[in-house]
Protein backbone atom coordinates (compact mmCIF):
# COMPACT_ATOMS: atom_id res chain seq x y z
CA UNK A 1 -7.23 -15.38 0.85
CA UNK A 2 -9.87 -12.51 1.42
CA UNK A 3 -12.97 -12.22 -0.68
CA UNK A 4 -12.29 -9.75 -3.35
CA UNK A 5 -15.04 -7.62 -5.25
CA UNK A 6 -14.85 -7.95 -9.12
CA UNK A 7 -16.42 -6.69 -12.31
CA UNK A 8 -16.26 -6.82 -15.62
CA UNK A 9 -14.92 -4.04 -17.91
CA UNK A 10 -14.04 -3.52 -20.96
CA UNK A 11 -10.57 -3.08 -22.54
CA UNK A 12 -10.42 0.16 -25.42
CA UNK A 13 -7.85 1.41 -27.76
CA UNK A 14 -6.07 4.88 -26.92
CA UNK A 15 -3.66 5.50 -29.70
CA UNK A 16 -1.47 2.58 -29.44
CA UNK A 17 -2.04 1.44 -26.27
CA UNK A 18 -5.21 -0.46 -24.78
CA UNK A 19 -6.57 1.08 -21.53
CA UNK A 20 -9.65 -0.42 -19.45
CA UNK A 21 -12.51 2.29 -17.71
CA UNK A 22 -12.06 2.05 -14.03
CA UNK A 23 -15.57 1.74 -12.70
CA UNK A 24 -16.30 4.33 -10.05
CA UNK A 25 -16.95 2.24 -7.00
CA UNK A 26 -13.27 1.14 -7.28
CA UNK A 27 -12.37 5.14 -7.39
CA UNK A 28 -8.26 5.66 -6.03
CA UNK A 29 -7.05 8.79 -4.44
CA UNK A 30 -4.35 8.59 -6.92
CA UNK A 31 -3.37 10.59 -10.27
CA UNK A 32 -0.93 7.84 -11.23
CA UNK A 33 -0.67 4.22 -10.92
CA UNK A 34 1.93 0.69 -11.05
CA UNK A 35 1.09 -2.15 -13.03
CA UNK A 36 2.61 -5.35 -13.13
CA UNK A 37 1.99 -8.73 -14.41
CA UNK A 38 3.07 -12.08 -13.35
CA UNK A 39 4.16 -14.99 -15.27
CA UNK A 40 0.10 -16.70 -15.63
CA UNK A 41 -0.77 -12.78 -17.01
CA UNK A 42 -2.92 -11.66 -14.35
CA UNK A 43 -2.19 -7.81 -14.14
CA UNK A 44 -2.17 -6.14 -10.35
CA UNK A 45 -2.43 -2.26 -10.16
CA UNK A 46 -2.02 -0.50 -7.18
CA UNK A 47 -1.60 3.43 -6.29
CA UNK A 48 1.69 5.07 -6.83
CA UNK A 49 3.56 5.87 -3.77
CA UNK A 50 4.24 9.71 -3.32
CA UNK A 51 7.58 9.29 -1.65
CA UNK A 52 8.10 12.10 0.60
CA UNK A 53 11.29 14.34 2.08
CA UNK A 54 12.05 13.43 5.32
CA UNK A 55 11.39 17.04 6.59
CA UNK A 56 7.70 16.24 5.18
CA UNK A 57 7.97 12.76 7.21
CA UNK A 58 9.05 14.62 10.45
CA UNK A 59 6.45 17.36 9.77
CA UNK A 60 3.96 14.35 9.89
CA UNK A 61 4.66 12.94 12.46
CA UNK A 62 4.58 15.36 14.47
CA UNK A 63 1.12 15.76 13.31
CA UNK A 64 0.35 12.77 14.95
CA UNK A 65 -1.34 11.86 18.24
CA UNK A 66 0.66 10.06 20.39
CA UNK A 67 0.95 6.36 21.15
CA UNK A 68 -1.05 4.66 24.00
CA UNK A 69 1.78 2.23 25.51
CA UNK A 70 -0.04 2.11 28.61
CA UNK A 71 -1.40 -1.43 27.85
CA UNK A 72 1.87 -2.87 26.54
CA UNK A 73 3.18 -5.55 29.19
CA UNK A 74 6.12 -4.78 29.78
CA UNK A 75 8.03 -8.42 30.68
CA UNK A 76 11.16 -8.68 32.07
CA UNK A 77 14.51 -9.32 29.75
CA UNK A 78 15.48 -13.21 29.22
CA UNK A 79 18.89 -14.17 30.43
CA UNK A 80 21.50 -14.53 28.51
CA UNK A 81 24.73 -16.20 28.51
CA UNK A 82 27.68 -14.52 27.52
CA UNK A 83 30.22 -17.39 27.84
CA UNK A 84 31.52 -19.40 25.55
């Protein structure tokens, strides 16, 4: 498992909910998150996926520089035996 940074915050009520300050160093390019929990209670957050059209996809891609495949080894196919 990698080394992970962590702080301590504090947990505030917002109305009825409880919310916890996101210090800045751990700052997402996000406006929304996911939150889950798991069965011991440890809560994992992570950035909310902005799914995209597939026009949008295609317009990114070709964005995109091209691969370099020129070190790829290319070997040659395995045999295979189509009898029973």
């Amino acid at each position: 498992m990698d080394a992970r940074e962590e702080r301590e915050v504090s947990i505030f009520r917002n109305g009825r909910s409880r919310a916890v300050r996101i210090p800045a160093e751990f700052d997402i390019p996000a406006d929304s998150m996911m939150i889950s929990q798991d069965r011991d209670g440890v809560i994992y957050m992570r950035p909310k996926l902005e799914k995209k059209s597939l026009a949008e996809v295609f317009d990114w891609l070709a964005e995109q520089d091209p691969l370099d495949i020129t070190d790829v080894e290319d070997y040659p196919p395995e045999p295979v035996n189509l009898e029973k």
